[in-house]
Protein backbone atom coordinates (compact mmCIF):
# COMPACT_ATOMS: atom_id res chain seq x y z
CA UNK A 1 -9.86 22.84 6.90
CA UNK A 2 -7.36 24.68 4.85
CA UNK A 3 -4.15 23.05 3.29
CA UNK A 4 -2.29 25.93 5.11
CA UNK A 5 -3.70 25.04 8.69
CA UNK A 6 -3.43 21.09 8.04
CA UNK A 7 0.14 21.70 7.24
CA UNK A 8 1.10 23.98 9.77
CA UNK A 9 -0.50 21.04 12.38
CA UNK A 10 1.99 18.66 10.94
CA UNK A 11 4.50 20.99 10.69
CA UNK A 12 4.44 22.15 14.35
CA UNK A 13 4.35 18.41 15.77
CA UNK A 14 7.13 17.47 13.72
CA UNK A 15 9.12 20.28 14.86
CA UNK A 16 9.00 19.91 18.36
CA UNK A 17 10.26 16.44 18.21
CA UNK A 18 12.87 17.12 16.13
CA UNK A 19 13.68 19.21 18.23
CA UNK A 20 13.81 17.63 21.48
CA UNK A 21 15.67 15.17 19.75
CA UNK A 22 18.48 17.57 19.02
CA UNK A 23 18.16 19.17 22.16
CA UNK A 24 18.80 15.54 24.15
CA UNK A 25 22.07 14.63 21.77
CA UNK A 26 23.19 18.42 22.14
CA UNK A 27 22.96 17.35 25.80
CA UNK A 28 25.00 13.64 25.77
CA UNK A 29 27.60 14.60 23.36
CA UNK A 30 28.18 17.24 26.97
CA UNK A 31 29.16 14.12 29.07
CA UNK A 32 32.19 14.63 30.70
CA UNK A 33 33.43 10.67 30.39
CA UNK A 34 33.24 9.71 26.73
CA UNK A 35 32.59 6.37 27.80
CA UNK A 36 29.24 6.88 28.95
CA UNK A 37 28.03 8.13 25.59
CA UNK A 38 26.91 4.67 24.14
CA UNK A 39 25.06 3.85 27.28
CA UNK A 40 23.24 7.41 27.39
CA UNK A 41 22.37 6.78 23.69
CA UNK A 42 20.08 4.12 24.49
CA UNK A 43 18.17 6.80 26.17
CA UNK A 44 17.86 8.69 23.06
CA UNK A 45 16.71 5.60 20.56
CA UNK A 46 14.13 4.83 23.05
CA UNK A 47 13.09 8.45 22.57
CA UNK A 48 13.30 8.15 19.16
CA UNK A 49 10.77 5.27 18.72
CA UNK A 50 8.65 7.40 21.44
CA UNK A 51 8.52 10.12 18.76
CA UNK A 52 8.51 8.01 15.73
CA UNK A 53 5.22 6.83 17.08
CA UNK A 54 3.65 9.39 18.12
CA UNK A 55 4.08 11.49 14.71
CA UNK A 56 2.62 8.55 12.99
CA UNK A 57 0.11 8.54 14.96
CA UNK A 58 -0.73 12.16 15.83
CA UNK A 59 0.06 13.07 12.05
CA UNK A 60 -2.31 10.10 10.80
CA UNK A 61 -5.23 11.13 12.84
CA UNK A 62 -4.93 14.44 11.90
CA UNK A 63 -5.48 13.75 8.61
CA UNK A 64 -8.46 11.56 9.42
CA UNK A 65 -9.41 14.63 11.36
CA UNK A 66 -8.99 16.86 8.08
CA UNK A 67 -11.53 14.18 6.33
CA UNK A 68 -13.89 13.89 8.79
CA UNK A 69 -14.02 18.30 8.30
CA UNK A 70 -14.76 17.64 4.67
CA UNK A 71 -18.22 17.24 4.93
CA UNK A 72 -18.37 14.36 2.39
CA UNK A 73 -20.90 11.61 2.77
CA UNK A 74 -19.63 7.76 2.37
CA UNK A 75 -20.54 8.09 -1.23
CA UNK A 76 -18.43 10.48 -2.25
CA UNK A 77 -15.34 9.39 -0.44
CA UNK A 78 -13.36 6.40 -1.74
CA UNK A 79 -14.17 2.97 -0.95
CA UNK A 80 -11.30 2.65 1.42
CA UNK A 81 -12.57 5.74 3.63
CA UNK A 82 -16.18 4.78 3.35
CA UNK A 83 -15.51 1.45 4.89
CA UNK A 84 -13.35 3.37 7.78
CA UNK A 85 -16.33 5.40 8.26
CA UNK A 86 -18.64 2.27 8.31
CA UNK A 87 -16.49 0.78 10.75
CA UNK A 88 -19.46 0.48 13.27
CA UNK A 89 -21.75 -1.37 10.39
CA UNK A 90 -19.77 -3.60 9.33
CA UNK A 91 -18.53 -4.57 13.01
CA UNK A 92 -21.87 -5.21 13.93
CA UNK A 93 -22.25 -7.18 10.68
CA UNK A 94 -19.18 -9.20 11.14
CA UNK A 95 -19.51 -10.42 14.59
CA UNK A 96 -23.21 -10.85 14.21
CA UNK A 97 -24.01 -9.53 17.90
CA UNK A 98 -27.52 -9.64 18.43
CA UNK A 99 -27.13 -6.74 21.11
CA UNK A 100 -26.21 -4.21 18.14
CA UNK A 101 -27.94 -1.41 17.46
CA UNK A 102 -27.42 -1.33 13.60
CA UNK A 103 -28.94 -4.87 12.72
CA UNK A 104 -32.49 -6.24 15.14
CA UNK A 105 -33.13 -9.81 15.00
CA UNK A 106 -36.81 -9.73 13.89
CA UNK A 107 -37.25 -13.53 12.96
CA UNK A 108 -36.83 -17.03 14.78
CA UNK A 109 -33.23 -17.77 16.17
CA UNK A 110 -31.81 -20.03 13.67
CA UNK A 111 -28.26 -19.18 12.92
CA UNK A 112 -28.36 -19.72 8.90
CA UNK A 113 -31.59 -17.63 8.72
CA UNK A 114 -30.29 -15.13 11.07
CA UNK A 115 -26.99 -14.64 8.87
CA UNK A 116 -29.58 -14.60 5.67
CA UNK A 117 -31.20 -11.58 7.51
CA UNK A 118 -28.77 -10.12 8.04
CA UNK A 119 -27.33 -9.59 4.34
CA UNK A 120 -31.04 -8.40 3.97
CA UNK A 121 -30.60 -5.34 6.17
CA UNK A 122 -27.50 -4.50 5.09
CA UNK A 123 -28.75 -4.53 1.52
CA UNK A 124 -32.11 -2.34 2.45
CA UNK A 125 -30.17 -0.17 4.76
CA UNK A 126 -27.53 0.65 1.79
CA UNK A 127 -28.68 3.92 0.76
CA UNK A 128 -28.90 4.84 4.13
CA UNK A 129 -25.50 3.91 4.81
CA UNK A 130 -23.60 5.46 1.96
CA UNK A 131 -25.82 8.87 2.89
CA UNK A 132 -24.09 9.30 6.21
CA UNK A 133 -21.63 11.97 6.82
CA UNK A 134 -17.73 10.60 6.79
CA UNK A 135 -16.53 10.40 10.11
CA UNK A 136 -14.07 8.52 10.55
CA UNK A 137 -13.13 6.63 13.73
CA UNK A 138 -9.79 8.34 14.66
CA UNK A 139 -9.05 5.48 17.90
CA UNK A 140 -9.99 2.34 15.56
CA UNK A 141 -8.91 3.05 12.40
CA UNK A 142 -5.33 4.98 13.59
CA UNK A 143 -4.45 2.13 16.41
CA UNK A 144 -1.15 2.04 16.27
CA UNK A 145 -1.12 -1.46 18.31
CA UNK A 146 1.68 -2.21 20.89
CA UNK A 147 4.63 -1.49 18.37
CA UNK A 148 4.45 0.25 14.97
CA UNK A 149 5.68 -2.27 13.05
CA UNK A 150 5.51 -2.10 9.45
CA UNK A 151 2.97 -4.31 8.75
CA UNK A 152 0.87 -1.92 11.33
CA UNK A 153 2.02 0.98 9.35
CA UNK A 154 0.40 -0.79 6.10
CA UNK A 155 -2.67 -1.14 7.64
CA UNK A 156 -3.48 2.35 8.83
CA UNK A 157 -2.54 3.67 5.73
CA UNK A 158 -4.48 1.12 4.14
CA UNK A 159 -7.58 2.02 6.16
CA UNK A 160 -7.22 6.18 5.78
CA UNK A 161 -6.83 5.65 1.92
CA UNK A 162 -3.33 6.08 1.60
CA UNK A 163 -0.92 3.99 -0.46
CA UNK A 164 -0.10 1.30 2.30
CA UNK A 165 3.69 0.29 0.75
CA UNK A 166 4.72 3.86 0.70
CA UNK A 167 7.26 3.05 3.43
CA UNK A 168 7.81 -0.33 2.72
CA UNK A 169 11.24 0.48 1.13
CA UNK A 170 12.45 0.91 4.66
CA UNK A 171 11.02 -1.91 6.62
CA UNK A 172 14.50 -2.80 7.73
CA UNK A 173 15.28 0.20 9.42
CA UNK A 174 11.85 0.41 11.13
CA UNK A 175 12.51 -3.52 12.50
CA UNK A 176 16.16 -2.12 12.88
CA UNK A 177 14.40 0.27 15.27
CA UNK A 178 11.68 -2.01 17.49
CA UNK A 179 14.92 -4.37 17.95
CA UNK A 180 17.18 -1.57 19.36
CA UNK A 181 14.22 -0.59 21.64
CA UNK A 182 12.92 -3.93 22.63
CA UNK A 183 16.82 -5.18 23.37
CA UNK A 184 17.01 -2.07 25.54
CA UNK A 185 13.99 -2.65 27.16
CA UNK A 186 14.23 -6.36 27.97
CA UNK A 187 17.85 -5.47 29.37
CA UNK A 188 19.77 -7.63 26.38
CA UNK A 189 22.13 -3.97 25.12
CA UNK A 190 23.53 -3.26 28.01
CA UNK A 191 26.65 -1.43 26.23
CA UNK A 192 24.76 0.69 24.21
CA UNK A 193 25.18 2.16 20.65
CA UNK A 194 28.01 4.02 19.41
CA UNK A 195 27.68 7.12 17.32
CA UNK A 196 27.57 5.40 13.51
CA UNK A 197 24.98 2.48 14.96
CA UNK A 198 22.78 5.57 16.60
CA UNK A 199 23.49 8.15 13.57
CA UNK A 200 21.91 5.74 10.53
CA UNK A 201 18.76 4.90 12.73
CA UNK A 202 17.84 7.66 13.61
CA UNK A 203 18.85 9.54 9.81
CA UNK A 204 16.10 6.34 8.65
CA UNK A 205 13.55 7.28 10.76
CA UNK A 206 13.26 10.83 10.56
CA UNK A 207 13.32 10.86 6.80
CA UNK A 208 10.18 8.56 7.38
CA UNK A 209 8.79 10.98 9.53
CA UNK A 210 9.49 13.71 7.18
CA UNK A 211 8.08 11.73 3.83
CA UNK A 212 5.00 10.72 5.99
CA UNK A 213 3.89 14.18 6.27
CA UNK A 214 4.76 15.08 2.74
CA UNK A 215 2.42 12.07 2.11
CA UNK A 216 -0.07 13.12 3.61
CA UNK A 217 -0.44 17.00 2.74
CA UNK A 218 -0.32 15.84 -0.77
CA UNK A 219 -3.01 13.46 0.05
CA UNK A 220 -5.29 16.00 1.23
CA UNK A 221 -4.57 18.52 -1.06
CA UNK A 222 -5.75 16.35 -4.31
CA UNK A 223 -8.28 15.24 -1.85
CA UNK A 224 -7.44 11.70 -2.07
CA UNK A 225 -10.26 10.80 0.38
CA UNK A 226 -13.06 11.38 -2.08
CA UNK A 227 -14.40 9.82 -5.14
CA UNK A 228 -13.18 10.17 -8.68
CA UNK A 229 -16.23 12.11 -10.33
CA UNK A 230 -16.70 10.09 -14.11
CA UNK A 231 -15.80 12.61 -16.54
């Protein structure tokens, strides 16, 4: 994939939520009684965690998307991206299901022997492993959970190679955010927001939004997802 069309993907999904955004506060601040403003703004912040979501998400998989077009194998890419693209290895090697298809129970049940023989196939398959092709498994590695919290945001960008504290500057505004939402949701803001409350959220999370896809075009132009060649 080319830088241009990776960053015309972002570009375009950005834009139409932006967008709709503007569109939907073009369309309360048309309310003919003022006083329903704060009320109709909780519409609007529960769209605004809808698309603050779904960027992160649809932005982040695209970019696993973009690495999984790269045609490296998990030797060449970086540790963190190799173990993504592992993901079914080491799951079967973690919860030690016999029913796997990776690792076969050859020997005697005994559960010390069976974890011993394990380690032993993982060590013989190794080369095999690190000569697959990286692909990534967009659904488990980008799973954005029940709320994007920040700790959530950590770990996908942890997972995809990226630096995982790049956002961690404004984990009060994105807690700032799930509270709005979850107070509107579980019926505790029943009056609403009023223009200054609504403005600085919503400023907070689209420069996220905005850095997140700076982050990750520069990401995958220095192809961050591979290897470090020794000079």
């Amino acid at each position: 994939m080319k830088i241009e069309d990776f960053g015309a993907e972002l570009e375009a999904d950005l834009s139409w939520r932006i967008d709709e955004l503007r569109r939907l506060r073009n369309q309360l601040y048309k309310a003919d009684d003022p006083t329903e403003l704060p009320a109709f703004r909780k519409a609007l912040l529960v769209m605004l965690y809808s698309h603050f979501e779904g960027f992160f998400k649809t932005a982040s998989s695209a970019y696993v998307n973009a690495i999984n077009s790269a045609n490296l194998v998990c030797s060449e890419a970086t540790s963190r991206v190799a173990a993504s693209a592992l993901w079914d290895v080491f799951e079967a090697f973690e919860t030690r299901d016999r029913k796997n298809k990776i690792f076969k129970p050859i020997l005697p049940h005994d559960e010390k022997l069976h974890r011993f023989c394990r380690r032993v196939d993982l060590l013989e398959g190794l080369d095999g492993f690190l000569s697959r092709t990286v692909l990534v498994p967009v659904d488990d590695v980008v799973d954005v959970e029940s709320n994007l919290t920040p700790s959530v945001m950590r770990k996908i960008l942890f997972q995809i190679g990226l630096p995982f504290d790049a956002f961690s500057s404004k984990d009060g505004e994105v807690h700032r955010l799930l509270r709005y939402r979850n107070d509107v949701a579980h019926g505790t803001r029943k009056e609403g927001f009023e223009t200054k409350e609504y403005s600085e959220i919503e400023g907070a999370v689209l420069e996220i939004m905005q850095d997140l896809k700076a982050l990750l075009l520069k990401a995958f132009s220095e192809r961050a997802y591979a290897r470090q060649k020794a000079a």
